[in-house]
Protein backbone atom coordinates (compact mmCIF):
# COMPACT_ATOMS: atom_id res chain seq x y z
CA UNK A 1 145.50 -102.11 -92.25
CA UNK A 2 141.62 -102.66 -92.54
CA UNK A 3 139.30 -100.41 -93.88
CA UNK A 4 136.73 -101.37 -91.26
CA UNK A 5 139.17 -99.76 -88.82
CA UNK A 6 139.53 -96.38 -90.53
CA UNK A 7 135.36 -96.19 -91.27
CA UNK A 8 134.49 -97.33 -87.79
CA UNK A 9 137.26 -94.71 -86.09
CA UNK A 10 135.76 -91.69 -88.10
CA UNK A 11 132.30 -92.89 -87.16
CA UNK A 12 133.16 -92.11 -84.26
CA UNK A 13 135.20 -89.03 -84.85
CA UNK A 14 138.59 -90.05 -84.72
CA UNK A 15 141.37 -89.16 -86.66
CA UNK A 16 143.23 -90.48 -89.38
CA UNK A 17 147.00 -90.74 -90.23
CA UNK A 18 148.64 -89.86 -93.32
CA UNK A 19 149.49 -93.83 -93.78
CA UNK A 20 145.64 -94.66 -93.63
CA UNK A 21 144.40 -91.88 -95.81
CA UNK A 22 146.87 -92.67 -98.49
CA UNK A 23 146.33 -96.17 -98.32
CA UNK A 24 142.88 -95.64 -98.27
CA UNK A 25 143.31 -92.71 -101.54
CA UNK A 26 144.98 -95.61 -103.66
CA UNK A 27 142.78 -98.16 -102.86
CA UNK A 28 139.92 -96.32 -103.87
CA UNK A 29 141.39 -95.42 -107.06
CA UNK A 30 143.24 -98.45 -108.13
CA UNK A 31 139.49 -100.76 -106.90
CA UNK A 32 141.29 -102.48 -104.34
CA UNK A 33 139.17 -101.07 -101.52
CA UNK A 34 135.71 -101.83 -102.24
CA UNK A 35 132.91 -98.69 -103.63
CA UNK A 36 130.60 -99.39 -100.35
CA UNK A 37 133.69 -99.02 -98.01
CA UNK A 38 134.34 -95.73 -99.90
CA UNK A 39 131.29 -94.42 -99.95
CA UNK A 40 131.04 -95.63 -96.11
CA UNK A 41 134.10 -93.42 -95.11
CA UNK A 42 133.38 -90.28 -97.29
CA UNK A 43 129.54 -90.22 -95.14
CA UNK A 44 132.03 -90.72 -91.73
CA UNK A 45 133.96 -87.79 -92.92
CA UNK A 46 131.07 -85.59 -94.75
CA UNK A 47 129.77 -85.92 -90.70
CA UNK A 48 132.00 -85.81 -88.53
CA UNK A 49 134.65 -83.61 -90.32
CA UNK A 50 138.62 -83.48 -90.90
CA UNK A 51 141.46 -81.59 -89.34
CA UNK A 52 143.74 -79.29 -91.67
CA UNK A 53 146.38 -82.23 -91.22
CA UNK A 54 144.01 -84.78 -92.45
CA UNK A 55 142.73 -83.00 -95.42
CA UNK A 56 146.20 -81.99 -96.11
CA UNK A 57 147.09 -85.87 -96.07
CA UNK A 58 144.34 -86.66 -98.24
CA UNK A 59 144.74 -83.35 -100.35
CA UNK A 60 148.61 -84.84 -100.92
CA UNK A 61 147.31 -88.56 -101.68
CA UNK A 62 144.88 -87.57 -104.05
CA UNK A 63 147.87 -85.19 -105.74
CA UNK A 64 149.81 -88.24 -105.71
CA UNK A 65 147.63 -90.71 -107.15
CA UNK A 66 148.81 -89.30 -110.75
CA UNK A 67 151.07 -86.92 -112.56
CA UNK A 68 152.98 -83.66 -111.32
CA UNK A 69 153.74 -80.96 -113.57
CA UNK A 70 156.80 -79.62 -113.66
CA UNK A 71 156.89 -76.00 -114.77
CA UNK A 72 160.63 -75.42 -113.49
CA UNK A 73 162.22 -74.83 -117.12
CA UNK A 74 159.59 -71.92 -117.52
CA UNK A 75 161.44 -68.67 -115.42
CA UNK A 76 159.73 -66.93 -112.61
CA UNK A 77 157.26 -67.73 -110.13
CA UNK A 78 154.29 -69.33 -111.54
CA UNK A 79 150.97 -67.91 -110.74
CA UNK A 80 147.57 -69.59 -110.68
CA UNK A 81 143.77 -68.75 -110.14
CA UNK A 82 140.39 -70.87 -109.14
CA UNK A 83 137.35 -69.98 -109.57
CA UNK A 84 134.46 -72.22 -107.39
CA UNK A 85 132.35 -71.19 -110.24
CA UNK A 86 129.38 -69.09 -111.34
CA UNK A 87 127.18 -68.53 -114.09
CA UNK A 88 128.73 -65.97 -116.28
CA UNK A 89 132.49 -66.79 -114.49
CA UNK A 90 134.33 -65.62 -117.60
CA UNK A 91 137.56 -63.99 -115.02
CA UNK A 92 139.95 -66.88 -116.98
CA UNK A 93 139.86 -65.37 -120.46
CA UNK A 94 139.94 -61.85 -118.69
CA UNK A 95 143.21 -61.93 -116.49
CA UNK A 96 145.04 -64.70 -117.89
CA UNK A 97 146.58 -62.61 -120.91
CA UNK A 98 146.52 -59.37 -118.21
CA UNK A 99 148.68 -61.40 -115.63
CA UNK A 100 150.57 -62.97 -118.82
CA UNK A 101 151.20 -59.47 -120.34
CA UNK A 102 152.46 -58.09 -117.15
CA UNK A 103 155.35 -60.80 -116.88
CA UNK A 104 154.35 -63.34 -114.44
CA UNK A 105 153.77 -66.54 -115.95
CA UNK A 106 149.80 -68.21 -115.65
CA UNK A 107 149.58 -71.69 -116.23
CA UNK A 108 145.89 -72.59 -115.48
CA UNK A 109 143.70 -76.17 -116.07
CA UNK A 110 139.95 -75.38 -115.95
CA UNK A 111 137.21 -77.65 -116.53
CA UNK A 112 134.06 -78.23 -118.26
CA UNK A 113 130.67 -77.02 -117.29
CA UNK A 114 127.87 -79.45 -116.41
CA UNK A 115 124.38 -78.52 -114.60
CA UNK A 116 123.91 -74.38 -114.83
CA UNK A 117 127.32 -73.13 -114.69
CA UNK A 118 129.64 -73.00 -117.65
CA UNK A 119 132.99 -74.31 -117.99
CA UNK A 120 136.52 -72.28 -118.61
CA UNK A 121 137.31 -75.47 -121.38
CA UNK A 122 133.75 -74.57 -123.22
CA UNK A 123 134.29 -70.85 -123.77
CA UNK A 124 137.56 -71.08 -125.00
CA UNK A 125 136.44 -74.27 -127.16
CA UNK A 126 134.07 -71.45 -128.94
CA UNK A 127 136.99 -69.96 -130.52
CA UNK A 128 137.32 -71.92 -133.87
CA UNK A 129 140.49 -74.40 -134.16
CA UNK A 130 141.41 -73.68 -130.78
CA UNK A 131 142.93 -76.80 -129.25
CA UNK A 132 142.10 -77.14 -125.62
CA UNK A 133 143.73 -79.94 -124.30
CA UNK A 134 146.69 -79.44 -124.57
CA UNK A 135 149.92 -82.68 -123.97
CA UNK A 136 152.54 -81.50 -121.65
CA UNK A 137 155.12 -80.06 -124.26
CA UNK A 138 152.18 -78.01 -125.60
CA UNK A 139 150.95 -76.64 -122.10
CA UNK A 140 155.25 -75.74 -121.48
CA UNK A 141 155.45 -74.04 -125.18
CA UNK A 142 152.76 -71.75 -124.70
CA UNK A 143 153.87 -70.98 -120.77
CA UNK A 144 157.00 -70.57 -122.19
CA UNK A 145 156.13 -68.53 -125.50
CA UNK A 146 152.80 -66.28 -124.12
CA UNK A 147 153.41 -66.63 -120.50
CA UNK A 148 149.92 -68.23 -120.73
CA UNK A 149 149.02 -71.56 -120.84
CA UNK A 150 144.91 -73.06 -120.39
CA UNK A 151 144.14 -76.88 -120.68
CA UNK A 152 141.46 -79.15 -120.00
CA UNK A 153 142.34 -81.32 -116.99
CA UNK A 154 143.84 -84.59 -118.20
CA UNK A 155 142.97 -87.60 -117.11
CA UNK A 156 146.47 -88.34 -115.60
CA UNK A 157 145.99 -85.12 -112.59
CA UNK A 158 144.98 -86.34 -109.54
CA UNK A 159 143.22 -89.52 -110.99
CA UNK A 160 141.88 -90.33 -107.35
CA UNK A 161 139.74 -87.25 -107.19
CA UNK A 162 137.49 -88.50 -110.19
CA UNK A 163 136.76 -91.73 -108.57
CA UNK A 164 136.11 -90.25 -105.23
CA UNK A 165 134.11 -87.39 -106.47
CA UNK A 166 131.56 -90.21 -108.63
CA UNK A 167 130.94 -91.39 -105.42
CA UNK A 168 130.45 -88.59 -104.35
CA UNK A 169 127.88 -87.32 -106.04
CA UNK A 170 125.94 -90.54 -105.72
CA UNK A 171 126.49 -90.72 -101.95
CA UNK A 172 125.22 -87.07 -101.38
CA UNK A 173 128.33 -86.00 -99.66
CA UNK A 174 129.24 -83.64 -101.99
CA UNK A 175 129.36 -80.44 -99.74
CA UNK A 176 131.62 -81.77 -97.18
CA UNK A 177 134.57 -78.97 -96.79
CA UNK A 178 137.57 -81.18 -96.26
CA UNK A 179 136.53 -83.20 -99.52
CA UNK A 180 136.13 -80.17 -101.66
CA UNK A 181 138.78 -78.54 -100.14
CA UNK A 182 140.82 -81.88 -100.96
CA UNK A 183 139.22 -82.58 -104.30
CA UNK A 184 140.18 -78.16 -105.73
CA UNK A 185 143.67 -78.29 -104.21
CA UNK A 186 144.83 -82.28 -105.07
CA UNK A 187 144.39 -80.79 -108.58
CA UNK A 188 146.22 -77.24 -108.21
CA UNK A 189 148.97 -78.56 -106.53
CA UNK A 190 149.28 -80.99 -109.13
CA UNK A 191 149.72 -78.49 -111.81
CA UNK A 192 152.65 -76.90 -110.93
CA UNK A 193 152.35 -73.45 -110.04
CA UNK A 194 153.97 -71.74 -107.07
CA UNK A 195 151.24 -69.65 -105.91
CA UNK A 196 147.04 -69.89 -106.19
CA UNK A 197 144.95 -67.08 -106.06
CA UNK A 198 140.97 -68.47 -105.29
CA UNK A 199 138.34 -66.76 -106.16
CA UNK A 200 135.26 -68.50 -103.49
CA UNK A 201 131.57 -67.62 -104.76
CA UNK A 202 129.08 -66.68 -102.27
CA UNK A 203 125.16 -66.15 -102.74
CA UNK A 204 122.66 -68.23 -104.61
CA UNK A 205 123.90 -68.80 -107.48
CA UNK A 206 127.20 -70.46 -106.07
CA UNK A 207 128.22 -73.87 -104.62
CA UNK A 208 128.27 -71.88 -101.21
CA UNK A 209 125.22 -69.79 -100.19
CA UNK A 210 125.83 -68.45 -97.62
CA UNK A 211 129.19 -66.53 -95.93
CA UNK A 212 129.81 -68.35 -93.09
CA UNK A 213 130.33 -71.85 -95.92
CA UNK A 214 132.55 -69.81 -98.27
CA UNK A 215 134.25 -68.24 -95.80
CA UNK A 216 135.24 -71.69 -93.51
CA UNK A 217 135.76 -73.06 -97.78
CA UNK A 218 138.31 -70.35 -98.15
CA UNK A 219 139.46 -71.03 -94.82
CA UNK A 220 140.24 -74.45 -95.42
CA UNK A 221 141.64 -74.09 -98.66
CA UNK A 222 144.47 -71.64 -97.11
CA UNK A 223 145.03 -73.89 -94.98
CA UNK A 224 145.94 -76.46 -96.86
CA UNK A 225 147.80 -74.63 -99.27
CA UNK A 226 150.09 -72.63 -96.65
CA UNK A 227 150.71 -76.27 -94.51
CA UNK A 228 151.94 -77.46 -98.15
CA UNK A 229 153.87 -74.31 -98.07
CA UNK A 230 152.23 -72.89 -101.34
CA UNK A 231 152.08 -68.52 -101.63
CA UNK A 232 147.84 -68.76 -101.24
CA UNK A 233 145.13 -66.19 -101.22
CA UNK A 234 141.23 -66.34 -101.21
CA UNK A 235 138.99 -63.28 -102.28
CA UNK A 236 135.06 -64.13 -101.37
CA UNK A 237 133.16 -62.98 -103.86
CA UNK A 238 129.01 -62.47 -104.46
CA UNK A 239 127.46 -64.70 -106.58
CA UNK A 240 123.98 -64.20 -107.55
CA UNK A 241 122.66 -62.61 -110.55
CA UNK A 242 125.53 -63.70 -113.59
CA UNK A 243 128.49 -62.33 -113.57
CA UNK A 244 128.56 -59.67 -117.07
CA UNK A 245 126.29 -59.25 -119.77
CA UNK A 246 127.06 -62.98 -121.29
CA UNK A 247 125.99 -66.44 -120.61
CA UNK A 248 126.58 -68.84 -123.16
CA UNK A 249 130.16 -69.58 -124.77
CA UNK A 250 130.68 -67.71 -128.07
CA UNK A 251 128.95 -65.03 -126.39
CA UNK A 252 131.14 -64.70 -123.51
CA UNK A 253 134.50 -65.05 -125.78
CA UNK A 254 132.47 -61.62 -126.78
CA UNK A 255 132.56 -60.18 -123.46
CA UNK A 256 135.54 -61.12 -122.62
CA UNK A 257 137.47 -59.50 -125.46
CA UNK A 258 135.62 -56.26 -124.82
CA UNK A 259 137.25 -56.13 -121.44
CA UNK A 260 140.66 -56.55 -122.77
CA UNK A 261 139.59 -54.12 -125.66
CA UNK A 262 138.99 -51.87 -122.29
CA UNK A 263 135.48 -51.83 -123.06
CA UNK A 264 133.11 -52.00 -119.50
CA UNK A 265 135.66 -51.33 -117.46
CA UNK A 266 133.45 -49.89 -114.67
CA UNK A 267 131.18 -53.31 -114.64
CA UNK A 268 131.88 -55.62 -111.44
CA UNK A 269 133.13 -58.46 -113.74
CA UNK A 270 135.86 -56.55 -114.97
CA UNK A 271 136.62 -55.12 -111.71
CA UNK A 272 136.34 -58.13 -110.27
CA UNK A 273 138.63 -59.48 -113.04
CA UNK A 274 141.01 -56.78 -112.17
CA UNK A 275 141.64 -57.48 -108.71
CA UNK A 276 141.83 -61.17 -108.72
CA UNK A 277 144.71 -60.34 -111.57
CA UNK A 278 146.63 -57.60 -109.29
CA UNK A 279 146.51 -59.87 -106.76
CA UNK A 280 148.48 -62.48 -109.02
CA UNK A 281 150.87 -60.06 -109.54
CA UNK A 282 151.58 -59.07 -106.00
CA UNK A 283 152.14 -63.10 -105.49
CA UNK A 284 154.10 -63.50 -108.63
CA UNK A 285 156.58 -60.64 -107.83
CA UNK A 286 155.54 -57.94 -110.28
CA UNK A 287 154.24 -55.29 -108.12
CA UNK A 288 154.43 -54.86 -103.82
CA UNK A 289 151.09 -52.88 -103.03
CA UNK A 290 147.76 -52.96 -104.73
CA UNK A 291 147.25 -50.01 -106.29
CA UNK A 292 150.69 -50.20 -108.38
CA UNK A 293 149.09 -53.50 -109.29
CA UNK A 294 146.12 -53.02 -110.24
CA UNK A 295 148.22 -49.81 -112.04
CA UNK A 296 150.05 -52.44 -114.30
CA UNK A 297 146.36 -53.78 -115.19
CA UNK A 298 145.62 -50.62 -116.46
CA UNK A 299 148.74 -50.36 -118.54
CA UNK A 300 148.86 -53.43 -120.55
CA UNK A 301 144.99 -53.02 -121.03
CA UNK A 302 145.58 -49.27 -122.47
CA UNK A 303 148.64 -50.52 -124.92
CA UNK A 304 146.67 -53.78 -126.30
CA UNK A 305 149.75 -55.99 -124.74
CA UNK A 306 146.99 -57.91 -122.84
CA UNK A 307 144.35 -58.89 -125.78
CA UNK A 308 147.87 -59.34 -127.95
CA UNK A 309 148.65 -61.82 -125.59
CA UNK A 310 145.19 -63.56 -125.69
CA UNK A 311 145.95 -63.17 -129.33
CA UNK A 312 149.30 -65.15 -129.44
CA UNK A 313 147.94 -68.04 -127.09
CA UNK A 314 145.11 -68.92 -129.54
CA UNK A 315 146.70 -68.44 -132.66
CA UNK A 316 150.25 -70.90 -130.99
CA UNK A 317 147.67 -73.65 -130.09
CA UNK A 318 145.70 -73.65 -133.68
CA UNK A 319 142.81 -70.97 -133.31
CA UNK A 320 141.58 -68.53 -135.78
CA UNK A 321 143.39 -65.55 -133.91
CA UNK A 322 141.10 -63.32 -136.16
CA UNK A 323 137.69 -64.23 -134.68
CA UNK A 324 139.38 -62.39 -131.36
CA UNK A 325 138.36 -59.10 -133.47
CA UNK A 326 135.76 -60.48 -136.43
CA UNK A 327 132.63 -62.12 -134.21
CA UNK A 328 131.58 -63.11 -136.94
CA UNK A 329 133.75 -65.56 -137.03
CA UNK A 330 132.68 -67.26 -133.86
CA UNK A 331 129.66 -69.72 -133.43
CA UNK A 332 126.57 -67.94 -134.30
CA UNK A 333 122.99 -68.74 -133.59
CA UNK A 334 119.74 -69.33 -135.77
CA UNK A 335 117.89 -66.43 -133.92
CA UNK A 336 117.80 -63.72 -131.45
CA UNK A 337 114.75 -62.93 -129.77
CA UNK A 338 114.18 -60.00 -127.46
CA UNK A 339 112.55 -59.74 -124.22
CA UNK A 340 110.58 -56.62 -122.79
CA UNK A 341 109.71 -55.28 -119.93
CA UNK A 342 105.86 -55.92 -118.88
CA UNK A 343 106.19 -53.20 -116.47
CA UNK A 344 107.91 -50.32 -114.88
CA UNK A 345 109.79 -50.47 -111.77
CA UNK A 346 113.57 -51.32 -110.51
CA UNK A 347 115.24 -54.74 -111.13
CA UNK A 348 115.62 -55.53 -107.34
CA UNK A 349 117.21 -59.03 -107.76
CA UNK A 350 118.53 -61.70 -110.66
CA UNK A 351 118.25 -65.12 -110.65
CA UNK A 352 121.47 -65.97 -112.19
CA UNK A 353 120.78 -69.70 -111.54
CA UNK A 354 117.27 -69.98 -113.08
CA UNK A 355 119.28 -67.99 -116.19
CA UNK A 356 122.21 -70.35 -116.06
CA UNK A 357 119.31 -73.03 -115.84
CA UNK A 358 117.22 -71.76 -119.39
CA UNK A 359 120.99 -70.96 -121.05
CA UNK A 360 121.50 -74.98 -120.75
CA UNK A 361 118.06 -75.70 -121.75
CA UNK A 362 119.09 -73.57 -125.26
CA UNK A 363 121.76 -75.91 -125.81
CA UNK A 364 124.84 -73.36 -124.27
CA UNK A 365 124.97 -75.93 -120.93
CA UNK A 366 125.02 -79.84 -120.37
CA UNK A 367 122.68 -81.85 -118.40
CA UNK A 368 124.51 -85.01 -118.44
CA UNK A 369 128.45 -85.27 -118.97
CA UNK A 370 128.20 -86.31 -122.57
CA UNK A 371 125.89 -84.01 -124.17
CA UNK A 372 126.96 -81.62 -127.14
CA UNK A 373 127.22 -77.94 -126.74
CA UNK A 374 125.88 -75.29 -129.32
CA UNK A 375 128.79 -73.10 -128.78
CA UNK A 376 126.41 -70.21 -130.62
CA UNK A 377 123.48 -70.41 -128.08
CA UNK A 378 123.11 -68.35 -124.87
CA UNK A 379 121.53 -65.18 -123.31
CA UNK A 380 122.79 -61.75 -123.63
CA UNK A 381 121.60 -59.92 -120.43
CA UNK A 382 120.67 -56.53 -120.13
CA UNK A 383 119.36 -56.27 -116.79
CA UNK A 384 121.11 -54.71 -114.10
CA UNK A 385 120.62 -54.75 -110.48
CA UNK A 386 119.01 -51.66 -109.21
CA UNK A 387 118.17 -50.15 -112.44
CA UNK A 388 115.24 -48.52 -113.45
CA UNK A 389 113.16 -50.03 -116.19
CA UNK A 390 110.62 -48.39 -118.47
CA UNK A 391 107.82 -50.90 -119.84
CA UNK A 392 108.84 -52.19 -123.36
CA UNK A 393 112.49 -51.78 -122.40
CA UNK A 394 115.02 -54.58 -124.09
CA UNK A 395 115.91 -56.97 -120.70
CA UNK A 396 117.18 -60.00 -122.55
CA UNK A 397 118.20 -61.17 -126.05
CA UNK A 398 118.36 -64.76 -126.13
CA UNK A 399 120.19 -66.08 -128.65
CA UNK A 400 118.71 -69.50 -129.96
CA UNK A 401 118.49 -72.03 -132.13
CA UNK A 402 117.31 -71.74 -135.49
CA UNK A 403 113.68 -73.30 -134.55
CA UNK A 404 114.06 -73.51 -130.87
CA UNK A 405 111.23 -71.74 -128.87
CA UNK A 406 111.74 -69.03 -126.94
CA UNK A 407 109.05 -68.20 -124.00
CA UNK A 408 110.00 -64.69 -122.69
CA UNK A 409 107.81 -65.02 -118.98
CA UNK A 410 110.60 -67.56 -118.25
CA UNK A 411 113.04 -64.95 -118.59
CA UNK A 412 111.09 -62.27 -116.77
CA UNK A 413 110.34 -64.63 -114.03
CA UNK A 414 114.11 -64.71 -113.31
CA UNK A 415 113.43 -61.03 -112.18
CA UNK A 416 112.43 -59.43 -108.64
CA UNK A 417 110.85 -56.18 -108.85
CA UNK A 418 110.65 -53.00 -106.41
CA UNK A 419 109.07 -49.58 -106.36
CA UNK A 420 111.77 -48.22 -104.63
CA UNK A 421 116.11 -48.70 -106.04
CA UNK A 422 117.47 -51.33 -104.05
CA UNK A 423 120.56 -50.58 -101.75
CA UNK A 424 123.75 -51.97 -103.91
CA UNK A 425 125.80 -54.67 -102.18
CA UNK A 426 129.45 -55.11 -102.86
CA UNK A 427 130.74 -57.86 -105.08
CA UNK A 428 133.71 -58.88 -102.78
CA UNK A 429 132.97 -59.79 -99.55
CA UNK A 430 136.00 -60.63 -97.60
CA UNK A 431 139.48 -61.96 -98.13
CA UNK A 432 142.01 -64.48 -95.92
CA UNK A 433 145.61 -65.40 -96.60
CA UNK A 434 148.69 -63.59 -97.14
């Protein structure tokens, strides 16, 4: 088998077998096959496409190019949730303990955030002691002990995906569908769970910007997961200005917490937080029909079971339990400096990525891989679509460093204006899968 064969026959817009794929999956990772041959075949296939059966076959080498889970001694169907990611995303830390606290069992491996979106791994890392990557008898204890269980990925899950995805972004063939669609699912199906909720963003701010991408994302995604014969579901979802009040880690621990406290419950994060939970119930066997769902969400919400799971997770994996209901015992920052209003008018759009953008620039976000995070820093947002502002009125505190400069135009230019209140669009925009 030649890897000339396999770039040349996609060049043309051939297909692949299973054999070739996988042989060309642990080539790549174990250097065998060459970087330029790589990078060759991921522009072939970034052009001229994959079926469902080849990204299933590369979805299944790129599994298979490291460790499996194995969640079997924990009872009941295991239930699992991605986010494509968002500035703001804080869902994780929301439903996690609600789908925990309602009896289905949520093992989840999230990531760090690099560029303008923030990372699952870097909120919870703003809860002091808090071990987040966890070994494999850890991640089983706390599935077994909270029904909840959140770890970095480890190096050892789908091993293939971090090679191909270097090249990747080097190669600019980075929005290819089958390769995404390969490099989310290689990784959830190596973690275990029975069933995967996905939660595609949609809109500027997102990795897809328009609906037709996150819809043929989802698509392909579904695909994948229901030819592997995994329970799958994808809710497409608006992303444009951030999602809640909080960007930055600390502050969306905050946020997050207030939810659970059943604080905000009308905003669209916690709705949105709501849903993609009932949903993991329906899939994990605790309810049949939405609305008794999303019913139980309510309930464990109103009797605290759902922050008292939260609660036992971080305090059985080494975190100060008690910063959960004492801020101050989270990261704090140097400063917080208010923005105002210049003029009157309605808040007719958000820039959630030009936010995300001056959140990393305080310190809350990385540029490069190995930069340090201030887990204090970030911007509490006060604008809301649609509403109407008075001149002088609070839009933004920005929580910075102790000396760091803070120019408020850069925060107002993240706003669109109108004379008129803009027509509200809803946050979820379509769904596929069972």
């Amino acid at each position: 088998m030649r890897m000339y064969d396999l770039i040349y026959r996609k060049k043309l817009g051939g297909a692949l077998s299973p054999e070739e794929i996988a042989f060309w999956v642990k080539g790549a990772a174990d250097g065998t096959v060459p970087d330029e041959q790589s990078a060759a075949l991921l522009m072939a296939i970034c052009w001229r496409g994959m079926s469902t059966e080849e990204t299933l076959a590369l979805t299944l080498a790129m599994r298979d190019s490291g460790k499996r889970l194995d969640l079997s001694s924990v009872p009941g169907l295991k239930v699992d949730k991605h986010s494509t990611g968002g500035v703001g995303d804080k869902t994780t830390l929301i439903l996690g303990p609600i789908v925990a606290a309602c009896g289905v069992p949520c093992p989840m491996f999230s990531g760090r955030g690099l560029g303008h979106t923030g990372g699952t791994v870097d909120k919870f890392a703003a809860i002091p002691g808090l071990k987040v990557e966890l070994s494999e008898a850890e991640f089983l204890r706390s599935l077994a002990e909270t029904r909840f269980a959140n770890s970095a990925q480890t190096a050892d899950i789908a091993p293939a995906d971090k090679k191909l995805y270097a090249l990747r972004d080097i190669t600019a063939t980075v929005e290819s569908i089958p390769l995404i669609t390969a490099s989310i699912m290689s990784k959830k199906l190596a973690g275990g769970a029975d069933a995967l909720v996905l939660d595609v963003k949609c809109g500027p701010t997102a990795f897809m910007k328009t609906l037709d991408d996150a819809t043929t994302l989802a698509q392909s995604m579904v695909d994948v997961g229901t030819a592997h014969g995994m329970q799958i579901r994808a809710l497409i979802t608006r992303m444009d200005a951030p999602l809640g009040w909080a960007i930055g880690n600390a502050l969306e621990v905050m946020e997050s917490v207030e939810i659970l406290r059943g604080e905000h419950g009308d905003s669209e994060l916690a709705q949105m937080s709501f849903r993609l939970a009932a949903e993991m119930l329906i899939m994990g066997g605790a309810a049949n029909t939405l609305p008794e769902a999303l019913a139980k969400v309510q309930a464990v919400l109103q009797d605290g079971s759902a922050l008292a799971t939260l609660r036992r997770f971080v305090a059985l994996n080494g975190g100060d339990a008690e910063a959960l209901d004492d801020f101050s015992r989270l990261p704090q920052p140097g400063q917080v400096v208010e923005v105002r209003a210049a003029q009157d008018g309605y808040i007719a759009a958000i820039d959630g990525r030009a936010l995300g953008i001056l959140a990393m620039d305080l310190g809350a976000g990385r540029r490069d891989r190995d930069d340090v995070l201030d887990l204090g820093v970030g911007i509490q947002v006060q604008a809301r679509l649609g509403q109407k502002v008075a001149q002088g009125e609070v839009l933004f505190r920005v929580f910075a460093k102790g000396q760091q400069q803070v120019t408020p135009d850069l925060y107002l230019a993240a706003l669109d204006w109108s004379t008129t209140k803009p027509v509200a669009t809803p946050w979820l925009l379509g769904t596929i899968g069972c």
